[in-house]
N, C-alpha and C. Protein backbone atom coordinates (compact mmCIF):
# COMPACT_ATOMS: atom_id res chain seq x y z
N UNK A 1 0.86 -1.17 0.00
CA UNK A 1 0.00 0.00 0.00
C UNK A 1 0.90 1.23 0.00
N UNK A 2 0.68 2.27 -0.91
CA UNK A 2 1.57 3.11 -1.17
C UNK A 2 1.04 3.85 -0.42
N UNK A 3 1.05 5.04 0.07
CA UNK A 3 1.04 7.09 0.83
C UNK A 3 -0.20 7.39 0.34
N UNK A 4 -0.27 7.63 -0.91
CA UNK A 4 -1.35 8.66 -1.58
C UNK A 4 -2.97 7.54 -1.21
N UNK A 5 -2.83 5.91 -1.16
CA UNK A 5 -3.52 5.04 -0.92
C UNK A 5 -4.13 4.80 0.85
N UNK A 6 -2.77 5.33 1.58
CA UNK A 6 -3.40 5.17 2.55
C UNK A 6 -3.59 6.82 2.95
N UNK A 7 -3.60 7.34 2.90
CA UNK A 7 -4.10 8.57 3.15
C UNK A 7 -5.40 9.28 2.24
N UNK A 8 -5.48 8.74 1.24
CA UNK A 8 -7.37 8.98 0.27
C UNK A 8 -8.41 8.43 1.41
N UNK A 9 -8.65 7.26 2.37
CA UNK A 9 -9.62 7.53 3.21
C UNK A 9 -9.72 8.27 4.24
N UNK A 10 -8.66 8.87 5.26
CA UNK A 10 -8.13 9.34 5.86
C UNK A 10 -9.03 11.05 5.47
N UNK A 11 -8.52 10.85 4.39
CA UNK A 11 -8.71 12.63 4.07
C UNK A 11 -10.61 12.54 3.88
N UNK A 12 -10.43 11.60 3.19
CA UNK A 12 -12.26 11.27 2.78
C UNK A 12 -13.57 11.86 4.33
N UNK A 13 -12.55 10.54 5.20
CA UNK A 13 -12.54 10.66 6.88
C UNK A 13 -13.35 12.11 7.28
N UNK A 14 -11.97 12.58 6.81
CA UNK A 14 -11.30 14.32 7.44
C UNK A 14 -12.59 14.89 7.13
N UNK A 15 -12.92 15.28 5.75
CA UNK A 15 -14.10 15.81 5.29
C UNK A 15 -15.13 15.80 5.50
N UNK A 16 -15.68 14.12 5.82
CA UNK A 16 -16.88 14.44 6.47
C UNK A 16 -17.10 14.72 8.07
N UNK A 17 -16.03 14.50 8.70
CA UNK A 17 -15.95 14.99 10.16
C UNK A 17 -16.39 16.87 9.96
N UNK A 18 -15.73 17.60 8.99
CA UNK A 18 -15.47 18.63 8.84
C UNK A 18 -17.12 19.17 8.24
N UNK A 19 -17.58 18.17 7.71
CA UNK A 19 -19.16 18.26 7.39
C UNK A 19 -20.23 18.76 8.44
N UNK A 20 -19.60 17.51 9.07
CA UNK A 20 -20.74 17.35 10.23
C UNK A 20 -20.41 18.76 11.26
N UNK A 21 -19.17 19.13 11.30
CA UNK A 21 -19.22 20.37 12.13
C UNK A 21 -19.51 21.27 11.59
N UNK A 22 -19.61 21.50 10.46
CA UNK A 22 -20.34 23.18 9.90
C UNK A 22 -21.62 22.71 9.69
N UNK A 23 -22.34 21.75 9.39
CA UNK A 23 -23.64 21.35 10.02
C UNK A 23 -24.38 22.51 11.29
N UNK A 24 -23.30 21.98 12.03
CA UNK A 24 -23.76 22.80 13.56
C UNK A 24 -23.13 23.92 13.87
N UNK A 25 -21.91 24.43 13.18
CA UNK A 25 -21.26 25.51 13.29
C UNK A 25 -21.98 26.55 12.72
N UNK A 26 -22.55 26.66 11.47
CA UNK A 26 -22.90 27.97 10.52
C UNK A 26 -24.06 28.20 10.56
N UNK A 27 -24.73 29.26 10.53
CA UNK A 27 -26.22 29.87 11.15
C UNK A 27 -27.20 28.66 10.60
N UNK A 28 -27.45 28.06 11.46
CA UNK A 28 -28.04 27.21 11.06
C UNK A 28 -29.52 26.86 12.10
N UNK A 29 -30.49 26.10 11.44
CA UNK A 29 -31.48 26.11 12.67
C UNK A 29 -32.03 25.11 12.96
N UNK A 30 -31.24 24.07 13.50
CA UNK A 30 -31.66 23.07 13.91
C UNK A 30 -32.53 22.79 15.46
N UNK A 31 -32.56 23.96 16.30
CA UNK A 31 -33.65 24.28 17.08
C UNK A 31 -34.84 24.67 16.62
N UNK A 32 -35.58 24.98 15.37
CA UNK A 32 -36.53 25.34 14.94
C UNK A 32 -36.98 23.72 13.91
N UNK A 33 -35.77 23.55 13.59
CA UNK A 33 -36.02 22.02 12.69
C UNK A 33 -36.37 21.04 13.65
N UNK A 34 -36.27 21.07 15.04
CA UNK A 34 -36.39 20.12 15.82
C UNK A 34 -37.95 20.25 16.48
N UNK A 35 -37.77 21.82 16.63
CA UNK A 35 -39.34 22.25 17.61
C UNK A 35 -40.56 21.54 16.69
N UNK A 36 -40.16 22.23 15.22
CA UNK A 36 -41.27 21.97 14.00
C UNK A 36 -41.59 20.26 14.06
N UNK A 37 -41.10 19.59 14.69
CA UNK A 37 -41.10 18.22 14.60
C UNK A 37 -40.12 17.38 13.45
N UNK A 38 -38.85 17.98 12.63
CA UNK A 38 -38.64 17.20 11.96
C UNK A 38 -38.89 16.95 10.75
N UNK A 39 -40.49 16.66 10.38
CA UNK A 39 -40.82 16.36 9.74
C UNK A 39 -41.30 17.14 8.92
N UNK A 40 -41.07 17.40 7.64
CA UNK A 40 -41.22 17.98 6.61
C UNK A 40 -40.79 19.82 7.15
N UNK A 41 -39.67 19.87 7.75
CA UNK A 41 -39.51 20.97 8.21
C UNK A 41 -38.61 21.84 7.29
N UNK A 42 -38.55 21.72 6.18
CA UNK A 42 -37.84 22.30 5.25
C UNK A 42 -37.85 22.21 3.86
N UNK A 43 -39.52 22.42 3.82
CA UNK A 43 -40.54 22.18 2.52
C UNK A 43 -40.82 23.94 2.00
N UNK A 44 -40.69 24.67 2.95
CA UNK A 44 -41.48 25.63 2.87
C UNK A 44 -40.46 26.92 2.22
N UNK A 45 -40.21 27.24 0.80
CA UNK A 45 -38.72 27.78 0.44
C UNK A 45 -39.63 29.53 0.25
N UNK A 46 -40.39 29.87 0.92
CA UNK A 46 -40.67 30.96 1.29
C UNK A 46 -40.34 31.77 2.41
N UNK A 47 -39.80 30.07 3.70
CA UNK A 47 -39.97 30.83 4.83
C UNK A 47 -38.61 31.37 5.01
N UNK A 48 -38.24 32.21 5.95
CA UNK A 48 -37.18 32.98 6.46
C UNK A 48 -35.92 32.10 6.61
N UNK A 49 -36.60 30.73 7.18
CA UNK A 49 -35.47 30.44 8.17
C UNK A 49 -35.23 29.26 6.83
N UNK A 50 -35.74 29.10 5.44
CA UNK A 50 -35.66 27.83 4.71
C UNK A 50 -33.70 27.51 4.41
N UNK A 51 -33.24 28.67 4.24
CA UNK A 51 -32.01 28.36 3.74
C UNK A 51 -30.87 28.08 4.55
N UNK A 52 -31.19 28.55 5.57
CA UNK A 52 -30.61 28.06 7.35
C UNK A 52 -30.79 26.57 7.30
N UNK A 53 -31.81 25.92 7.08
CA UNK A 53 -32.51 24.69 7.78
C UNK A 53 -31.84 23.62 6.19
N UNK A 54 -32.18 24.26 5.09
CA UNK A 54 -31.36 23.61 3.92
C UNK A 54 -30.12 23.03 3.91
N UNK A 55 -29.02 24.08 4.57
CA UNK A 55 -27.62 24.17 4.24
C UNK A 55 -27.29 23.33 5.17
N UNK A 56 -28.20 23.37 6.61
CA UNK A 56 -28.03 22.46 7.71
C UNK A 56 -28.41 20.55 7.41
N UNK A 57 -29.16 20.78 6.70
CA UNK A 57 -29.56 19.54 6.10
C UNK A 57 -28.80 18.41 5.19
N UNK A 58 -28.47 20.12 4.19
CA UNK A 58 -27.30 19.31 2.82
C UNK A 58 -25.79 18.78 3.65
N UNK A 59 -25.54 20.02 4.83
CA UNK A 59 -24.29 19.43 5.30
C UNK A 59 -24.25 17.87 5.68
N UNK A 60 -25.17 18.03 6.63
CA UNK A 60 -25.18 16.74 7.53
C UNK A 60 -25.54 15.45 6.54
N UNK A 61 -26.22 15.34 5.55
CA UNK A 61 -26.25 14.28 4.47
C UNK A 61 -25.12 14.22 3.86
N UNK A 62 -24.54 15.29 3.31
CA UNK A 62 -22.92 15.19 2.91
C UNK A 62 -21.75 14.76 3.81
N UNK A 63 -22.33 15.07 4.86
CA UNK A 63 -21.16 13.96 5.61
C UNK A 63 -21.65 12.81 6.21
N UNK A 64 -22.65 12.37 6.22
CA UNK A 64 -23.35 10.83 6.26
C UNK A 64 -22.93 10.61 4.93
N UNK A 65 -22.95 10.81 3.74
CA UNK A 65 -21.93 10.32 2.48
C UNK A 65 -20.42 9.84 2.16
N UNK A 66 -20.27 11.59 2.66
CA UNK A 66 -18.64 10.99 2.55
C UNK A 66 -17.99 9.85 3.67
N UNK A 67 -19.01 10.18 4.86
CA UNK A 67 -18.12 9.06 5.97
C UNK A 67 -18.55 7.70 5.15
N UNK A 68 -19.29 7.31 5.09
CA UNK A 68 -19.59 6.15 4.14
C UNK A 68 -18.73 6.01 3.26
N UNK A 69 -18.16 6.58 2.00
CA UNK A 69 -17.06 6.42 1.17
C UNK A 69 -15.93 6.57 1.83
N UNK A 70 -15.61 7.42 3.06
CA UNK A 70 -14.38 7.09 3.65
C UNK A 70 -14.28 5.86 3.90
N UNK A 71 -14.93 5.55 4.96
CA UNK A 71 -14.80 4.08 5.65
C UNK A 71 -15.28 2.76 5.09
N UNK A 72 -15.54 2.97 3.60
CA UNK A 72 -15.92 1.78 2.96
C UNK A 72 -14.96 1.67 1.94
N UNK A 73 -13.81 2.81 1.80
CA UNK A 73 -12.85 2.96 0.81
C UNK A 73 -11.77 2.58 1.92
N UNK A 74 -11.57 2.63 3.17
CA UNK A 74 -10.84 2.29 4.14
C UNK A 74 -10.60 0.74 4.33
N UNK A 75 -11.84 0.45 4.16
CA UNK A 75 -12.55 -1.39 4.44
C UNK A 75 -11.68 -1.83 3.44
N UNK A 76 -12.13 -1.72 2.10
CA UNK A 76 -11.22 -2.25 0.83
C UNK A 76 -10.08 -2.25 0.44
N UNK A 77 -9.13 -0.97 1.11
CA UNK A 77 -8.26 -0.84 1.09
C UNK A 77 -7.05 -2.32 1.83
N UNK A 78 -7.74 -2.18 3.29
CA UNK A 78 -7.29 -3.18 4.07
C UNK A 78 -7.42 -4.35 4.06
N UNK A 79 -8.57 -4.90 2.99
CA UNK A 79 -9.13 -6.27 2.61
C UNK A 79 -8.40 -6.57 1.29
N UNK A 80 -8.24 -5.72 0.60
CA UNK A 80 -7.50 -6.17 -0.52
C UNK A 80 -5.90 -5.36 -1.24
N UNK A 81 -5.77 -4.35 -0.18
CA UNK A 81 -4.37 -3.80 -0.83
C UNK A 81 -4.25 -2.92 -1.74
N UNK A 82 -5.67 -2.26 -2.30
CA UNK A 82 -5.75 -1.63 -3.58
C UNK A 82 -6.95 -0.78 -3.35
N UNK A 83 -6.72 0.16 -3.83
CA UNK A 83 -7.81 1.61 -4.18
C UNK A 83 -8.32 1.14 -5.23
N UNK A 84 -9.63 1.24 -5.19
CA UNK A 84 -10.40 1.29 -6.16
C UNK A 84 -11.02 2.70 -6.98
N UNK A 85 -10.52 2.45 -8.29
CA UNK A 85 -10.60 3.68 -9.40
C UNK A 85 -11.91 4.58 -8.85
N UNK A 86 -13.17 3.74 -8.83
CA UNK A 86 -14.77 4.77 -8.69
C UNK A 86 -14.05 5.45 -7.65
N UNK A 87 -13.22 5.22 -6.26
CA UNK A 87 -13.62 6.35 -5.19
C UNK A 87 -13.06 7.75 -6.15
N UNK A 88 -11.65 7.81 -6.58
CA UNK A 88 -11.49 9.38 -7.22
C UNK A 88 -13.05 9.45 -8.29
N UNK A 89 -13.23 8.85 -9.06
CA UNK A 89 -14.10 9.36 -9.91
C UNK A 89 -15.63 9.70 -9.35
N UNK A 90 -15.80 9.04 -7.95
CA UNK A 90 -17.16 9.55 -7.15
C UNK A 90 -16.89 10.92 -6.71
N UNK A 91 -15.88 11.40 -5.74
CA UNK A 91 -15.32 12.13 -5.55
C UNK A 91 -15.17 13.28 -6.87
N UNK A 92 -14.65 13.18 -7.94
CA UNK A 92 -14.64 14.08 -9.39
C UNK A 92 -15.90 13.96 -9.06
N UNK A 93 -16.72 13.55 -9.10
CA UNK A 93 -18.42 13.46 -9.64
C UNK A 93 -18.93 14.49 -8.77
N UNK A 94 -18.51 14.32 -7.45
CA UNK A 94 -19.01 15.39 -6.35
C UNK A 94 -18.70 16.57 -6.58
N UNK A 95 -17.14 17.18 -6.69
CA UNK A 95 -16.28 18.28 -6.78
C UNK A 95 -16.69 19.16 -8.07
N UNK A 96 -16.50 18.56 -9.38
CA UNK A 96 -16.39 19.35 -10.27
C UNK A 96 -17.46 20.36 -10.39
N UNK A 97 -18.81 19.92 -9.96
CA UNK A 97 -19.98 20.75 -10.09
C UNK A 97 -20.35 21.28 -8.81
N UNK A 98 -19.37 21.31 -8.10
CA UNK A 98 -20.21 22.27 -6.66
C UNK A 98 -18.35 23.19 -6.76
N UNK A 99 -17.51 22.64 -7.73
CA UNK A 99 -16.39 23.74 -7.92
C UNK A 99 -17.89 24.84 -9.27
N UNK A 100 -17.82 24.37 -10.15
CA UNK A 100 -17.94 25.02 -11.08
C UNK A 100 -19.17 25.82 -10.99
N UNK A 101 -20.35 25.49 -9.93
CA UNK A 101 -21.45 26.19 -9.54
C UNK A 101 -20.69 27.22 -8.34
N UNK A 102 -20.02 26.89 -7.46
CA UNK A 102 -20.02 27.84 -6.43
C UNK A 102 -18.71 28.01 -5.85
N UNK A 103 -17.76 27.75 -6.85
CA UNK A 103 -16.64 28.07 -6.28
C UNK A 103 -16.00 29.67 -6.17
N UNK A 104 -15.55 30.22 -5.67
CA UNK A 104 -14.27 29.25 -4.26
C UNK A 104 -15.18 29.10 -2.99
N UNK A 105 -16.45 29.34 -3.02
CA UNK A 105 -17.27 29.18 -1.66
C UNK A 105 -17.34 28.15 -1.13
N UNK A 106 -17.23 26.89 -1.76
CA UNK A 106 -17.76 25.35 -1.43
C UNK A 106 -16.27 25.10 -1.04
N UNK A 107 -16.47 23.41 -0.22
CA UNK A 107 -15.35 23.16 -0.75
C UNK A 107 -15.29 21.62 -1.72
N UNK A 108 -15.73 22.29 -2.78
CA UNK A 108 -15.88 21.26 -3.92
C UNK A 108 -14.24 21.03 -4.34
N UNK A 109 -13.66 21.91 -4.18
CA UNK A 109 -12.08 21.93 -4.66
C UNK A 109 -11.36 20.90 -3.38
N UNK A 110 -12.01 20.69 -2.43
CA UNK A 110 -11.05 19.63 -1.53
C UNK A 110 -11.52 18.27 -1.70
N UNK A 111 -12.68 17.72 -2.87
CA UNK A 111 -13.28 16.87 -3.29
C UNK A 111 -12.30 16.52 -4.50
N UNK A 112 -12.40 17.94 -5.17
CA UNK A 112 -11.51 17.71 -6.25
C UNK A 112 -10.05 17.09 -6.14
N UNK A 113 -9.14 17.41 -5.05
CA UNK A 113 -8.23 16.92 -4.97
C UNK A 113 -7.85 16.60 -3.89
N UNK A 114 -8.90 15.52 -3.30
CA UNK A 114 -8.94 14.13 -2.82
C UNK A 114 -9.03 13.16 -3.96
N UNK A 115 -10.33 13.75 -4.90
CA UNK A 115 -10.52 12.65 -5.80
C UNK A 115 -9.21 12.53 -6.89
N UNK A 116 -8.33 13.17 -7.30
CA UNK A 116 -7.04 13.15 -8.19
C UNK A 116 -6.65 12.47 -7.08
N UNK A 117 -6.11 12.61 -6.11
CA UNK A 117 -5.09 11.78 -5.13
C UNK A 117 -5.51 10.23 -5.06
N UNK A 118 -7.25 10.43 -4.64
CA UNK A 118 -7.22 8.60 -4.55
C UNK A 118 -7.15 8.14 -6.43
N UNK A 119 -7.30 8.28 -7.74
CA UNK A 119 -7.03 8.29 -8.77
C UNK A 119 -5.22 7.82 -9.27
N UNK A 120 -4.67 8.91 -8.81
CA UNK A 120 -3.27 8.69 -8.60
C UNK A 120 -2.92 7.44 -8.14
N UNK A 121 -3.67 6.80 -6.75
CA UNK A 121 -3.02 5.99 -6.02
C UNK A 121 -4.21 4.59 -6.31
N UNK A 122 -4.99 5.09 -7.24
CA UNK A 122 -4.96 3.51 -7.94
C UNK A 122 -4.47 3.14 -8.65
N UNK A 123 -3.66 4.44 -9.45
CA UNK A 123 -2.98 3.63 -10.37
C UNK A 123 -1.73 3.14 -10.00
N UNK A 124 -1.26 3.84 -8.59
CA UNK A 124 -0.08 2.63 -8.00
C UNK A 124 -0.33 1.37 -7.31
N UNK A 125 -1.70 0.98 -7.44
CA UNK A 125 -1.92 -0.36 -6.07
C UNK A 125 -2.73 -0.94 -7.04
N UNK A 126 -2.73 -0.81 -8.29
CA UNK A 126 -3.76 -1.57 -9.45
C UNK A 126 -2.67 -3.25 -9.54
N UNK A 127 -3.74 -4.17 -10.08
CA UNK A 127 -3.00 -5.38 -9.81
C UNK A 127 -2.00 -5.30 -10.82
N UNK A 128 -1.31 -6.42 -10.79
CA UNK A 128 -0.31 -6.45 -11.59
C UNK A 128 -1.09 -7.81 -12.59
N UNK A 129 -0.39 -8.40 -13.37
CA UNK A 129 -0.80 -9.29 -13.94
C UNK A 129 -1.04 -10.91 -13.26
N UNK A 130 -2.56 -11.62 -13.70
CA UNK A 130 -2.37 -12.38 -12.87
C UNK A 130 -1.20 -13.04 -13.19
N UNK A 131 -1.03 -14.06 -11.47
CA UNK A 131 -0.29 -15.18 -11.18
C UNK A 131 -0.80 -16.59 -11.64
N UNK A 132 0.68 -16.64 -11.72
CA UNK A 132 -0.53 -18.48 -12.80
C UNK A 132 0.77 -19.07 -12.07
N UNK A 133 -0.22 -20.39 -11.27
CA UNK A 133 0.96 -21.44 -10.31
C UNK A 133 1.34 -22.26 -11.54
N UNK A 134 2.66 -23.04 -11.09
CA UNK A 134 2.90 -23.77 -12.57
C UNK A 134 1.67 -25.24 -11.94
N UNK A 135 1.98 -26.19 -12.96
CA UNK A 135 1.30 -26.92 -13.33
C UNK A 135 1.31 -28.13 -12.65
């Protein structure tokens, strides 16, 4: 397992930890999302508080995501020795369009290059050719 291989879940990790705290860090209203019951509490894109209760929402699903691709890109790593190509290209899939809609605001650009890094480091832990026992 090469550097750039073991450090792509790690960082994956990093990100959604970093999710989940601006979740609760940035004006957000998860005391009003809670009072309202929850349920369907962020239907209403008239009200005051909708884009508070949105951003609070998208965070916290974005890092219930990425921890999932961290730690399931972590799992594989350790089960078989090798990065698998989809995590950079899920990762590109995420980044390029929350760079190209809202950048430098997002951080679609630390998606972006996570996803080149784990990319990079499949192509150092990709198999080699099979082994054939002799006969």
């Amino acid at each position: 397992m090469n550097g750039p291989a073991r450090w792509t879940p790690r960082l994956i990790i990093a990100t959604a930890v970093l999710h989940f705290v601006w979740a609760f860090a940035q004006p957000n209203d998860w005391a009003g999302i809670a009072a309202d019951g929850f349920f369907r509490t962020s239907v209403d894109a008239g009200a005051s508080h909708h884009f508070a209760r949105e951003a609070s929402i998208w965070f916290m699903a974005g890092g219930v995501a990425l921890l999932a691709l961290g730690t399931l890109t972590r799992h594989v790593l350790r089960a078989t020795g090798r990065l698998p190509a989809q995590v950079g290209w899920y990762l590109l899939a995420l980044g390029v369009p929350l760079c190209v809609f809202s950048f430098p605001v997002s951080g679609g650009w630390a998606l972006v290059a996570i996803g080149v890094l784990a990319l990079v480091a499949s192509r150092r832990t990709a198999a080699g050719p099979p082994r054939r026992d002799p006969p």
